[in-house]
N, C-alpha and C. Protein backbone atom coordinates (compact mmCIF):
# COMPACT_ATOMS: atom_id res chain seq x y z
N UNK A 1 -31.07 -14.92 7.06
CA UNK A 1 -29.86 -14.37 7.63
C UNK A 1 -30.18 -13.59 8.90
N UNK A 2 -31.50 -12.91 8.83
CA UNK A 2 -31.38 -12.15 10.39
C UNK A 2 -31.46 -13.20 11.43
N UNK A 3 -32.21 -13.86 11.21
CA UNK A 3 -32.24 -14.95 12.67
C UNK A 3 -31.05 -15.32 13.35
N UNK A 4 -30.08 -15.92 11.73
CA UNK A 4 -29.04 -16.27 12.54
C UNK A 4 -27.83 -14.80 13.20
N UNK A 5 -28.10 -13.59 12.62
CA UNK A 5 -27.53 -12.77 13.05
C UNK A 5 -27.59 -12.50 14.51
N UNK A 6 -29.04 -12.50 14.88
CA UNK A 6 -29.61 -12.32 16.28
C UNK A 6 -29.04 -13.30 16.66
N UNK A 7 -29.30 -14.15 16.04
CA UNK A 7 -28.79 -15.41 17.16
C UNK A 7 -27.72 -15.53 17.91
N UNK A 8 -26.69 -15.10 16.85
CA UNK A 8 -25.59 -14.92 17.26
C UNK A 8 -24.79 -13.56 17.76
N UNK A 9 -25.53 -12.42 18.03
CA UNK A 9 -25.86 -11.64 18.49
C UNK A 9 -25.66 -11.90 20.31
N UNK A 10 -26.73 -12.97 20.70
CA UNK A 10 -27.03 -12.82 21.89
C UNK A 10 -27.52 -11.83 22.73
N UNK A 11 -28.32 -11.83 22.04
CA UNK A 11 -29.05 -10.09 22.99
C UNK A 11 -29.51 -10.11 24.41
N UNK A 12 -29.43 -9.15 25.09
CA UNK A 12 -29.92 -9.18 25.97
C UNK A 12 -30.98 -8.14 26.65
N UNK A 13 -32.18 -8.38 27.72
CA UNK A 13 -32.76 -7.37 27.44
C UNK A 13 -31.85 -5.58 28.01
N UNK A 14 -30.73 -5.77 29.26
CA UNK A 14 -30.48 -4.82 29.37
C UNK A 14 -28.97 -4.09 28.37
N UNK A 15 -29.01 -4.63 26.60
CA UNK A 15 -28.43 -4.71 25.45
C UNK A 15 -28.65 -3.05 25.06
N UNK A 16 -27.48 -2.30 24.81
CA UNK A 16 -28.02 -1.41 23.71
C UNK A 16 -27.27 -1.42 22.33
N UNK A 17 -28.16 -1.79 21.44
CA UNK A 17 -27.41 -2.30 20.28
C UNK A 17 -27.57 -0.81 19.46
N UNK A 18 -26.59 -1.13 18.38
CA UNK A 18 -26.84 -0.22 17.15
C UNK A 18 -26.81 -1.49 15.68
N UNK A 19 -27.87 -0.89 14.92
CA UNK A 19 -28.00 -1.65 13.35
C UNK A 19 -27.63 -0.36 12.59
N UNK A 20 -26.47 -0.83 11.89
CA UNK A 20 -25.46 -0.32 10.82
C UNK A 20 -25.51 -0.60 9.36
N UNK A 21 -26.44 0.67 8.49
CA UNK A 21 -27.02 -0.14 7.74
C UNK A 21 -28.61 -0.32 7.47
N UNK A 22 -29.28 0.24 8.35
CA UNK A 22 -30.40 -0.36 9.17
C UNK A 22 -31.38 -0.87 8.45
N UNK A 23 -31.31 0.33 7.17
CA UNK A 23 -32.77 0.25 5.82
C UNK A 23 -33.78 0.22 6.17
N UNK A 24 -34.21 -0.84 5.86
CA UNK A 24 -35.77 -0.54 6.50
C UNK A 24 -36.03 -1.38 7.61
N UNK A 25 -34.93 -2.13 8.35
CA UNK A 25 -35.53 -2.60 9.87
C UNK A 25 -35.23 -3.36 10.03
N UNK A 26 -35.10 -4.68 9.32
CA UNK A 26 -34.99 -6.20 9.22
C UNK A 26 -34.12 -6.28 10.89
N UNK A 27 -33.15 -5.90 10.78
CA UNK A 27 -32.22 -6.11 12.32
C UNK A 27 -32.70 -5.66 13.36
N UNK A 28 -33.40 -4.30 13.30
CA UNK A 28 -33.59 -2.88 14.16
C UNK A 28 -34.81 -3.98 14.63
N UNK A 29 -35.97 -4.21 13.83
CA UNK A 29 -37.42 -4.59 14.42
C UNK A 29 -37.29 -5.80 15.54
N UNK A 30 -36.65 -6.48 14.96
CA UNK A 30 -36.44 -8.02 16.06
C UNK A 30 -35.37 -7.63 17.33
N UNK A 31 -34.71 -6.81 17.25
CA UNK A 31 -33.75 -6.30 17.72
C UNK A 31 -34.12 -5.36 18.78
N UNK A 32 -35.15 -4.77 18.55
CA UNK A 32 -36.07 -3.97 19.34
C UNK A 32 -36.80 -4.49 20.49
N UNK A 33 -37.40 -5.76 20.02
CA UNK A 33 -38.11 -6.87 20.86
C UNK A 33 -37.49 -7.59 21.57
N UNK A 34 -35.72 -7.07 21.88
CA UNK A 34 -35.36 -7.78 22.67
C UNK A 34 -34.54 -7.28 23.45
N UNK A 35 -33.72 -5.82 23.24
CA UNK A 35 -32.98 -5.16 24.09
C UNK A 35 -33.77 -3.56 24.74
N UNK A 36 -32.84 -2.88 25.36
CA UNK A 36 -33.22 -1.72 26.01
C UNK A 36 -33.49 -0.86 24.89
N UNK A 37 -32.26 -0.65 24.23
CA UNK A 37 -32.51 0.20 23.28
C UNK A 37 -32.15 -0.13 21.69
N UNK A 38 -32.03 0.88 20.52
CA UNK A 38 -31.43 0.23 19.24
C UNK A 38 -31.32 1.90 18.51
N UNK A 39 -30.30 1.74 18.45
CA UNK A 39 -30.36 3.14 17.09
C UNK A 39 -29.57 2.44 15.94
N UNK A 40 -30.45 3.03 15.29
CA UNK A 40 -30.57 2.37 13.74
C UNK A 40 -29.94 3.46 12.80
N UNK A 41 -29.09 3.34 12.07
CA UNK A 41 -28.19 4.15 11.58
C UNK A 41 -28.18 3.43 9.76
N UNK A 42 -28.26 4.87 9.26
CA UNK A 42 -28.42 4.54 7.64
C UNK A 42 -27.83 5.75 6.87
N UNK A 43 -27.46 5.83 5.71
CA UNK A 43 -26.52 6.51 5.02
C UNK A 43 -28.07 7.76 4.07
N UNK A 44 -29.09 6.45 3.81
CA UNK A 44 -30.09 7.42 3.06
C UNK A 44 -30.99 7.90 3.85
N UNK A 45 -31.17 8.90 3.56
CA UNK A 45 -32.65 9.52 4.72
C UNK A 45 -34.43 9.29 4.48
N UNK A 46 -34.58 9.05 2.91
CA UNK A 46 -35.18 8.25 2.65
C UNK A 46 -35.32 7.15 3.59
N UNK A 47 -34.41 6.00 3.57
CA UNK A 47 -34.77 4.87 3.76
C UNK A 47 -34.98 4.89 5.71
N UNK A 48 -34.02 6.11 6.33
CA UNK A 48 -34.58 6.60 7.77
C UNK A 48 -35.86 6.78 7.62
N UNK A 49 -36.58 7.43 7.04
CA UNK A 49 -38.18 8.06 6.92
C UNK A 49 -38.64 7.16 6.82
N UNK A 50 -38.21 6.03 5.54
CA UNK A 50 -39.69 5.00 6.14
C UNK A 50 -39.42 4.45 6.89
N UNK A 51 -38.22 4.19 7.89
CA UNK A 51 -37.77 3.16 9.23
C UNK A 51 -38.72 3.76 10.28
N UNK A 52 -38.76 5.45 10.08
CA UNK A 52 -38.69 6.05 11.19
C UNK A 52 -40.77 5.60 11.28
N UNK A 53 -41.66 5.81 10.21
CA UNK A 53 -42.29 5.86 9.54
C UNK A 53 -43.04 4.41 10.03
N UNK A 54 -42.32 3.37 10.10
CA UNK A 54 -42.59 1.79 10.21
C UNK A 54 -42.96 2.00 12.11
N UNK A 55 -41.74 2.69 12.66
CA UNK A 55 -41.39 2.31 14.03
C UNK A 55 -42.57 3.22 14.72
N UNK A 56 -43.23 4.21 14.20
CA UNK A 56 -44.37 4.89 14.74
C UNK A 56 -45.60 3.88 14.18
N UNK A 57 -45.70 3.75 13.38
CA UNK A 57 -46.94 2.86 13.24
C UNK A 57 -47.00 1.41 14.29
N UNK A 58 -45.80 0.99 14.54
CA UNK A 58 -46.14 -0.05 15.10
C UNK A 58 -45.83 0.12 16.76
N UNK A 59 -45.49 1.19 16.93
CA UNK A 59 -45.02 2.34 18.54
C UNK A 59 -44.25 1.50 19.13
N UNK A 60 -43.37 1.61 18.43
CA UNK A 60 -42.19 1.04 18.72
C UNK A 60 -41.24 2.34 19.30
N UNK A 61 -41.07 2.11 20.79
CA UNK A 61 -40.33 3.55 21.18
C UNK A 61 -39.15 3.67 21.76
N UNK A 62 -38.91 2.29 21.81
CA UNK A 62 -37.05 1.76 22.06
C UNK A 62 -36.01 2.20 21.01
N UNK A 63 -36.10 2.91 19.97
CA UNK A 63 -36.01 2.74 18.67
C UNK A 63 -35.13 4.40 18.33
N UNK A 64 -33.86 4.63 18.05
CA UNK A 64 -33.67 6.12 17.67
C UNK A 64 -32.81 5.95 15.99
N UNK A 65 -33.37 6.71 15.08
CA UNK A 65 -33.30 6.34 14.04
C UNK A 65 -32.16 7.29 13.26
N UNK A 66 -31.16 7.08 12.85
CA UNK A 66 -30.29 8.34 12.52
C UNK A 66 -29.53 8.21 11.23
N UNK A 67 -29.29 9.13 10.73
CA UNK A 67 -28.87 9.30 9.07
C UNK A 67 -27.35 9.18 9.38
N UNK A 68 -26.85 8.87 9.07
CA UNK A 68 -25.08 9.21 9.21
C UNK A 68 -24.39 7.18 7.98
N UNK A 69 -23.53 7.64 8.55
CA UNK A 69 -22.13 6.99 7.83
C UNK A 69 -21.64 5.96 8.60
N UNK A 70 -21.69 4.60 7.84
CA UNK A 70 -20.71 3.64 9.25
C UNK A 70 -19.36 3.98 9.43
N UNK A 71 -18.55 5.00 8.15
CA UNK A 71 -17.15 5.60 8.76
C UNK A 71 -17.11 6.45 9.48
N UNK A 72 -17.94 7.03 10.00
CA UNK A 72 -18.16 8.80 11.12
C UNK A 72 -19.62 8.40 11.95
N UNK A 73 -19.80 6.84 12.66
CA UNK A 73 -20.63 6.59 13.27
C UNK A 73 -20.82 8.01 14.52
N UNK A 74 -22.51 8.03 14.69
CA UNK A 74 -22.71 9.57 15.62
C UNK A 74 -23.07 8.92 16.72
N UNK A 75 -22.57 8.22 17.59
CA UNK A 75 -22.30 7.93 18.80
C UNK A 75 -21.49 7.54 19.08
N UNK A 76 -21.50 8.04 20.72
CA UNK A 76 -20.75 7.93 21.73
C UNK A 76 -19.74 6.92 21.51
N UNK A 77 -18.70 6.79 22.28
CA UNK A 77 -17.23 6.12 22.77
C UNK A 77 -17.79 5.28 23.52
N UNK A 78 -17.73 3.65 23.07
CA UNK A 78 -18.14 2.99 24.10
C UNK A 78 -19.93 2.85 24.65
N UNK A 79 -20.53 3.24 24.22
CA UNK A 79 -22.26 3.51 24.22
C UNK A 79 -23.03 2.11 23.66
N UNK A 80 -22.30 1.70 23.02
CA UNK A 80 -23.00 0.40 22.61
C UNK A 80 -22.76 -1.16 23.12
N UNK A 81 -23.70 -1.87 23.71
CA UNK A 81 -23.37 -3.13 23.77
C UNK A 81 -23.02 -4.19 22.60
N UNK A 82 -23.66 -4.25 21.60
CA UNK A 82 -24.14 -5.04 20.33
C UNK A 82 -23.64 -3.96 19.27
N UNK A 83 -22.82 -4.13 18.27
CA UNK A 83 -23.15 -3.93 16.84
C UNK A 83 -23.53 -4.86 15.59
N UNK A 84 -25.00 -4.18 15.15
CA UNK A 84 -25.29 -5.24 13.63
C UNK A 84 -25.22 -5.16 12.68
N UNK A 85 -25.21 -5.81 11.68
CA UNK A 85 -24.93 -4.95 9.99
C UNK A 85 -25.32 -5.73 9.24
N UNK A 86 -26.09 -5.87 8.49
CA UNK A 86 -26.72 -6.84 7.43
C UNK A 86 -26.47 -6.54 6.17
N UNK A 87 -25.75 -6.47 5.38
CA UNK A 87 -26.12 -5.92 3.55
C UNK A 87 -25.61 -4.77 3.73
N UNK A 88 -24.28 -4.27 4.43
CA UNK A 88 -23.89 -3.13 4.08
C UNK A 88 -22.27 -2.89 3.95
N UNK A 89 -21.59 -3.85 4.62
CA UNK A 89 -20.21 -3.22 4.47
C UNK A 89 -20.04 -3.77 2.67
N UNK A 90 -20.22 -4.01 1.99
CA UNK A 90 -19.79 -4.60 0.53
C UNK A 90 -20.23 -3.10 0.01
N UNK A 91 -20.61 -2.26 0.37
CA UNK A 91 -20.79 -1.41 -0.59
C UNK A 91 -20.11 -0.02 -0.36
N UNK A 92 -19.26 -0.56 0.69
CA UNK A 92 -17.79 -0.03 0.68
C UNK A 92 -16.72 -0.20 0.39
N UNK A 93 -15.97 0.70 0.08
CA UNK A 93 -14.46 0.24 -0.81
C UNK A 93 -13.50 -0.56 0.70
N UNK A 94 -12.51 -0.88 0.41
CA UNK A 94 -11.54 -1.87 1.87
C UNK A 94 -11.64 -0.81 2.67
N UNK A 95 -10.74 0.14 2.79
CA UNK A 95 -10.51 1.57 3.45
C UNK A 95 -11.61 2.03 3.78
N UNK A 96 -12.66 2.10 3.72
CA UNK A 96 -14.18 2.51 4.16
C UNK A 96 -14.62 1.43 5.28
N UNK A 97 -14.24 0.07 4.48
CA UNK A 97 -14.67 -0.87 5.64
C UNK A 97 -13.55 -0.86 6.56
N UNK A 98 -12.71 -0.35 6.88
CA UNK A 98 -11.74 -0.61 7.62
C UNK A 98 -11.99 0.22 8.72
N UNK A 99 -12.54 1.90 7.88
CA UNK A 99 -12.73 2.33 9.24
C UNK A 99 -13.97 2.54 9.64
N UNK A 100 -15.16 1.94 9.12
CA UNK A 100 -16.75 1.21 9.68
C UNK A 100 -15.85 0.39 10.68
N UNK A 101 -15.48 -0.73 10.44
CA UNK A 101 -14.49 -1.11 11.71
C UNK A 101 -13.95 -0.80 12.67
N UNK A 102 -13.24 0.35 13.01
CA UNK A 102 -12.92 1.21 13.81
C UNK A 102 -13.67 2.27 14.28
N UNK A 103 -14.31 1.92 13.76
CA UNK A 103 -15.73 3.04 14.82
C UNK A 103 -16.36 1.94 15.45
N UNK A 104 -16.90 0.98 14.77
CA UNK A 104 -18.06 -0.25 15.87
C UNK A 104 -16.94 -0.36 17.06
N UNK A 105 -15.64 -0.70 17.10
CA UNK A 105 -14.68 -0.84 17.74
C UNK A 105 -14.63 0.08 18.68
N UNK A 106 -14.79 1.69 18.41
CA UNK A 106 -14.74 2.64 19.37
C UNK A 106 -16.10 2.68 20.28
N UNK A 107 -16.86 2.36 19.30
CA UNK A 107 -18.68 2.62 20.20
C UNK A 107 -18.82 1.82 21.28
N UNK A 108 -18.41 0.52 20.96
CA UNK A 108 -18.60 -0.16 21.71
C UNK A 108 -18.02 -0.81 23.05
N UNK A 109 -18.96 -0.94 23.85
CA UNK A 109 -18.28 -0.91 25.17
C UNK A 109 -16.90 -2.48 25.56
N UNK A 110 -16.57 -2.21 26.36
CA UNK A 110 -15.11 -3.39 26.53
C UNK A 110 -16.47 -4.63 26.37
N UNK A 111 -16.09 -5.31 25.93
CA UNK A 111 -16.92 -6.50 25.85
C UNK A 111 -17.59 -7.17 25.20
N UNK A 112 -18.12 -5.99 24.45
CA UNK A 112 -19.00 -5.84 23.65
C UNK A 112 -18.76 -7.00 22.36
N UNK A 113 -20.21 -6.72 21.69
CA UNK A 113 -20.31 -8.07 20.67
C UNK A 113 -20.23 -7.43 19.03
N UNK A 114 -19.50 -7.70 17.88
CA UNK A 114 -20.16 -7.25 16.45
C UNK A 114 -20.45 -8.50 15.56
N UNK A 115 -22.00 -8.36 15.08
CA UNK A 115 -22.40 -9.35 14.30
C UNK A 115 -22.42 -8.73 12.84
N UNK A 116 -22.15 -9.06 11.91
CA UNK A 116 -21.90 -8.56 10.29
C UNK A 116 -22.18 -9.56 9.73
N UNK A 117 -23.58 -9.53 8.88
CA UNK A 117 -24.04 -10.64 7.42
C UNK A 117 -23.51 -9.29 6.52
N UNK A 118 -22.75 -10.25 5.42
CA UNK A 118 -22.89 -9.20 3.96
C UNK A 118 -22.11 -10.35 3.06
N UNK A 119 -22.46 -9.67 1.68
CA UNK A 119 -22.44 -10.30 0.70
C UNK A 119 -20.50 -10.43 1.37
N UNK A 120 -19.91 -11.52 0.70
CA UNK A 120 -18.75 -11.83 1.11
C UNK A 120 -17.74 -12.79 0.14
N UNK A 121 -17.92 -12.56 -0.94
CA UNK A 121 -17.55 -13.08 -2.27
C UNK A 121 -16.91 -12.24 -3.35
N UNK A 122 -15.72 -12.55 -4.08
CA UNK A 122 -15.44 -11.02 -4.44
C UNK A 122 -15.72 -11.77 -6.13
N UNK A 123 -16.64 -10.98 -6.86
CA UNK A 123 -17.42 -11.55 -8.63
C UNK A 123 -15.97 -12.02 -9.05
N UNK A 124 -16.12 -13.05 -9.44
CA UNK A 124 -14.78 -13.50 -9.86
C UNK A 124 -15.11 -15.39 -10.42
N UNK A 125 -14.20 -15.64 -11.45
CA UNK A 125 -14.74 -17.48 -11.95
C UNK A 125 -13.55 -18.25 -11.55
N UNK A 126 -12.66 -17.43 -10.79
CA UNK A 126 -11.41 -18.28 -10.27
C UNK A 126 -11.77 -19.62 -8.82
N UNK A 127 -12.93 -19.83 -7.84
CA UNK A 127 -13.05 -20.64 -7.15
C UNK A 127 -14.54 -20.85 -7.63
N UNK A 128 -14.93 -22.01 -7.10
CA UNK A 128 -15.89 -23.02 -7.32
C UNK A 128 -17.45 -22.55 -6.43
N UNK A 129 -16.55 -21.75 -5.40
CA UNK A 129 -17.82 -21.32 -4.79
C UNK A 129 -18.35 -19.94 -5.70
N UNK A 130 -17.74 -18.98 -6.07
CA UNK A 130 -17.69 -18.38 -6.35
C UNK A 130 -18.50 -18.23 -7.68
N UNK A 131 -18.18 -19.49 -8.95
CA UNK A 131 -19.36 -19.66 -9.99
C UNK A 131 -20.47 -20.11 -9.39
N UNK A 132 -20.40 -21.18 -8.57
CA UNK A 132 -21.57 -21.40 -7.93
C UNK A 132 -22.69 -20.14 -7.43
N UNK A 133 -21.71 -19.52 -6.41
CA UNK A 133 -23.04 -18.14 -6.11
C UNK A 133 -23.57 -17.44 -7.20
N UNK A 134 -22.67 -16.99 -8.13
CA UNK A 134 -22.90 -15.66 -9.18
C UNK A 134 -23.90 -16.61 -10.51
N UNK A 135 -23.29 -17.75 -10.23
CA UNK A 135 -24.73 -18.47 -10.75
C UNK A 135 -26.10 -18.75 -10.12
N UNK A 136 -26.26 -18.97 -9.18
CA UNK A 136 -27.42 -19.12 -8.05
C UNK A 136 -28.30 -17.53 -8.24
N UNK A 137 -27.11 -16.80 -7.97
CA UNK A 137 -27.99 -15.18 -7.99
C UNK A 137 -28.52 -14.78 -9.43
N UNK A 138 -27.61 -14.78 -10.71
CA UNK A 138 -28.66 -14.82 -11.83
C UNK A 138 -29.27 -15.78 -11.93
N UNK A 139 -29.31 -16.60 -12.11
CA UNK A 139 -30.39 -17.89 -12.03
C UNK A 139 -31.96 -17.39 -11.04
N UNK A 140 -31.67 -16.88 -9.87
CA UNK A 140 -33.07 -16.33 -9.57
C UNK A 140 -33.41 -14.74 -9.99
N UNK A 141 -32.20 -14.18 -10.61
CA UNK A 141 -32.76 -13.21 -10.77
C UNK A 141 -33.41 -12.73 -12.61
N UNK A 142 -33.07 -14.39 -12.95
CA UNK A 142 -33.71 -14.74 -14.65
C UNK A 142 -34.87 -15.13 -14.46
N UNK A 143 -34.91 -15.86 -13.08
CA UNK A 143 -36.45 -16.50 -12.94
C UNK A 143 -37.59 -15.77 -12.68
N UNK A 144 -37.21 -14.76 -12.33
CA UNK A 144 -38.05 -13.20 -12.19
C UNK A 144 -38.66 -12.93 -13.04
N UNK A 145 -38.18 -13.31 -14.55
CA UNK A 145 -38.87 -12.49 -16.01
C UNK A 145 -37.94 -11.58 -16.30
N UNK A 146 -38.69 -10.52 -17.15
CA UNK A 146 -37.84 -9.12 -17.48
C UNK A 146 -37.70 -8.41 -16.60
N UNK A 147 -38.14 -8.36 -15.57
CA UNK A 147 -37.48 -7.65 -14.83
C UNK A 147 -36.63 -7.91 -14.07
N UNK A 148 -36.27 -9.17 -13.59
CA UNK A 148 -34.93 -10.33 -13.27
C UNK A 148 -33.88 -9.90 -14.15
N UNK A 149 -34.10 -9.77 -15.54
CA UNK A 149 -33.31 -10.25 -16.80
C UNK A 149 -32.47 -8.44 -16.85
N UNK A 150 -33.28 -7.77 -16.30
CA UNK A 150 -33.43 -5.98 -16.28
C UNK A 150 -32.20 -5.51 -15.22
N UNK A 151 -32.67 -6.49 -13.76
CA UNK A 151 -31.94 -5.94 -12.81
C UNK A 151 -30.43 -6.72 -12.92
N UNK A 152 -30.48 -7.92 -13.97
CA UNK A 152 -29.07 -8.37 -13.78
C UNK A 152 -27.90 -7.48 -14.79
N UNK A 153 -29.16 -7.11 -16.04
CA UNK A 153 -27.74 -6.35 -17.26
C UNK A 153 -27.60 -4.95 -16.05
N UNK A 154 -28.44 -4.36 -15.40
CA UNK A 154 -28.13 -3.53 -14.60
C UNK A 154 -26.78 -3.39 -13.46
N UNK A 155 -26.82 -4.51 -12.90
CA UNK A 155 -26.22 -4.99 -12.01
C UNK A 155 -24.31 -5.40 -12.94
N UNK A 156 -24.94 -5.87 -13.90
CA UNK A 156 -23.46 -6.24 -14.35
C UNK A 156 -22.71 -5.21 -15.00
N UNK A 157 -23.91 -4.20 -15.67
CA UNK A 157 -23.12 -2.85 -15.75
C UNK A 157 -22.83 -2.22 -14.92
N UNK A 158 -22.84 -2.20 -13.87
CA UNK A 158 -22.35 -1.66 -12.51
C UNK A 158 -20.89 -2.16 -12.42
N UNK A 159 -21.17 -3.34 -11.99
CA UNK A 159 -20.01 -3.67 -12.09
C UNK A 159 -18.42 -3.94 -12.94
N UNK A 160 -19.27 -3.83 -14.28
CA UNK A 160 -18.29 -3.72 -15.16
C UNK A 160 -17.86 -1.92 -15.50
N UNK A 161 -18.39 -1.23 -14.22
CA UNK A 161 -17.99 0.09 -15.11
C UNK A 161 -17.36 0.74 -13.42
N UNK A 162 -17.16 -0.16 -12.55
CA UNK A 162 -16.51 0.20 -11.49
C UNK A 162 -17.10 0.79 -10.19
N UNK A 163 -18.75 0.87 -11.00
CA UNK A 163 -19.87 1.26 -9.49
C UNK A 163 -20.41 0.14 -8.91
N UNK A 164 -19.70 -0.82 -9.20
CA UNK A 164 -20.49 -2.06 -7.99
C UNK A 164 -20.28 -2.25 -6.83
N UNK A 165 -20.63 -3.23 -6.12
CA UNK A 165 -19.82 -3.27 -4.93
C UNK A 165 -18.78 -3.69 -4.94
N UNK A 166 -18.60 -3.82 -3.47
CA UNK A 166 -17.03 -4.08 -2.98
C UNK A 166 -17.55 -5.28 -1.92
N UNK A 167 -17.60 -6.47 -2.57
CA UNK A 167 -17.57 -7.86 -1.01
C UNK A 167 -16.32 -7.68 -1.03
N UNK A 168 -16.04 -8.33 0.43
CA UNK A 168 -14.94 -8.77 0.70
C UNK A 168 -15.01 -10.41 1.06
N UNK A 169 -13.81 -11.31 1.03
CA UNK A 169 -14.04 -12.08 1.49
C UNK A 169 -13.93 -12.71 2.86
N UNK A 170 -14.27 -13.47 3.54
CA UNK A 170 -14.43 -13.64 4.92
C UNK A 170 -13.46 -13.47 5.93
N UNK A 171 -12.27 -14.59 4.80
CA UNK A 171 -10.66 -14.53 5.21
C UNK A 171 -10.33 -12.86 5.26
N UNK A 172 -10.76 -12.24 4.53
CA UNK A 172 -10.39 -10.66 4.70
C UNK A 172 -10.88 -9.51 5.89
N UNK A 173 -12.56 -10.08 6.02
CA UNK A 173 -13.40 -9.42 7.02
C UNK A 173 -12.69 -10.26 8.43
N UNK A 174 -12.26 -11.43 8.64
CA UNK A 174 -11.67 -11.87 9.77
C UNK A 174 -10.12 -10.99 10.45
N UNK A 175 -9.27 -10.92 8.95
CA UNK A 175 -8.30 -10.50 9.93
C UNK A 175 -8.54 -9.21 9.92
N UNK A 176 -9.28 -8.15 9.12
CA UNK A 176 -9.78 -6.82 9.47
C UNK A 176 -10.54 -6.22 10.75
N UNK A 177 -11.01 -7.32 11.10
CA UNK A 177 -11.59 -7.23 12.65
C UNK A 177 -10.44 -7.50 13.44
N UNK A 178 -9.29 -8.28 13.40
CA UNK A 178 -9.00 -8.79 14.51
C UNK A 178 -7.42 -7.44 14.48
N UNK A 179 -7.67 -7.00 13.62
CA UNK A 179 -6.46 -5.96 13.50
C UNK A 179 -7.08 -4.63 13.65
N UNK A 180 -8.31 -4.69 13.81
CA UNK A 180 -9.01 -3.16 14.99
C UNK A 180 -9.04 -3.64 16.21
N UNK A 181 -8.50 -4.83 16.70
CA UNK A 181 -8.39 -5.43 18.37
C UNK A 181 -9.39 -6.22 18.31
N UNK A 182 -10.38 -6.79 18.04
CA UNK A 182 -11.79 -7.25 17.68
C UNK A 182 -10.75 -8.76 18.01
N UNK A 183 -11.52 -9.34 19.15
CA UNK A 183 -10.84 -10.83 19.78
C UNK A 183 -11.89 -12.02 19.22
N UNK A 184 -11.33 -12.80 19.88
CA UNK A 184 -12.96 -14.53 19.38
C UNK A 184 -13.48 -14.24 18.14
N UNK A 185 -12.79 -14.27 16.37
CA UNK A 185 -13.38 -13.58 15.45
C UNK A 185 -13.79 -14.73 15.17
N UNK A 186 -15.03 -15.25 14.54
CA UNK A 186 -15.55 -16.44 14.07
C UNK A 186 -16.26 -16.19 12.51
N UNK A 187 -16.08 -16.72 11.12
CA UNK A 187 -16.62 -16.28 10.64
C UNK A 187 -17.62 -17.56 9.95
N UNK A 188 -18.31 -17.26 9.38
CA UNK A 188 -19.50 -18.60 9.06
C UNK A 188 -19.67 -18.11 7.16
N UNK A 189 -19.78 -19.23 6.31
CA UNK A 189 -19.51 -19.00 4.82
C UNK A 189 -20.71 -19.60 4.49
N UNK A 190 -21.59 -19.33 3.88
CA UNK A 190 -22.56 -20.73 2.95
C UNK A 190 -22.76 -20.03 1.42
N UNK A 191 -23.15 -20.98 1.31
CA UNK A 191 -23.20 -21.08 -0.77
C UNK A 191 -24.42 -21.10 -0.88
């Protein structure tokens, strides 16, 4: 998924992106290697420390690493060329993602680009894609052993007790962008 994120990204080197989400880098590192700048923005500070932690070992100095919220993003109006997000809006409720939306929207400058991978399926046996994935994902996460077998009763008690996530589906993340002004919305689905 990052490749094609970048890809579709289009970076450029005089780009200043932000990764929303950041964790431990996956977007931020490749992302780094190709624009001016990147601040990398994450909810745990933990997972900043080892970003921050990764990006000195490898002196990486394009790189500003910051704890905050994709609903109360801490930059500037317009400051960003690029926004990225890999594995994070689903673990917001609609109204959370709505206004993560309206901030990439404000950061970013007139023109500007937002690329978003995230889970995008809402757990459910009513469509075909839908058993298909939630089968695909336990299925590798049985093939694991006990601890596959560990993280799925985990996972399904989550969800059966109302702390799981929140995907949305694509049709939903499309017109949610295009109703923060967000133009050319394209969205891409695979199973």
């Amino acid at each position: 998924m990052r490749e094609q994120i970048i890809s579709l990204a289009q970076l450029q080197p005089a780009d200043r992106a932000l990764d929303i989400g950041a964790g431990t880098g996956l977007l931020t590192l490749t992302a780094a290697t190709q624009v001016r700048h990147v601040t990398a923005l994450d909810n745990s500070p933990a997972m900043c420390a080892h970003l921050h932690a990764k990006l000195t070992f490898l002196r990486t100095g394009n790189v500003d690493v910051l704890v905050g919220e994709a609903t109360e993003l801490p930059v500037a109006d317009g400051s960003v060329d690029v926004v990225l997000s890999n594995y994070c809006l689903h673990h917001l409720r609609d109204a959370d993602k709505r206004q993560a939306l309206a901030e990439a929207w404000r950061v970013l400058r007139p023109g500007g680009r937002i690329v978003i991978g995230d889970i995008m399926f809402h757990l459910g046996l009513s469509s075909a894609r839908d058993r298909a994935l939630i089968a695909r994902l336990a299925g590798s996460m049985l093939r694991s052993g006990p601890a596959g077998l560990l993280r799925l009763v985990k996972n399904a008690t989550r969800v059966m007790t109302g702390r799981g996530e929140h995907p949305a589906s694509a049709d939903w993340l499309q017109h949610a962008l295009q109703a923060e002004g967000f133009s050319e919305v394209i969205t891409h689905t695979r199973s």
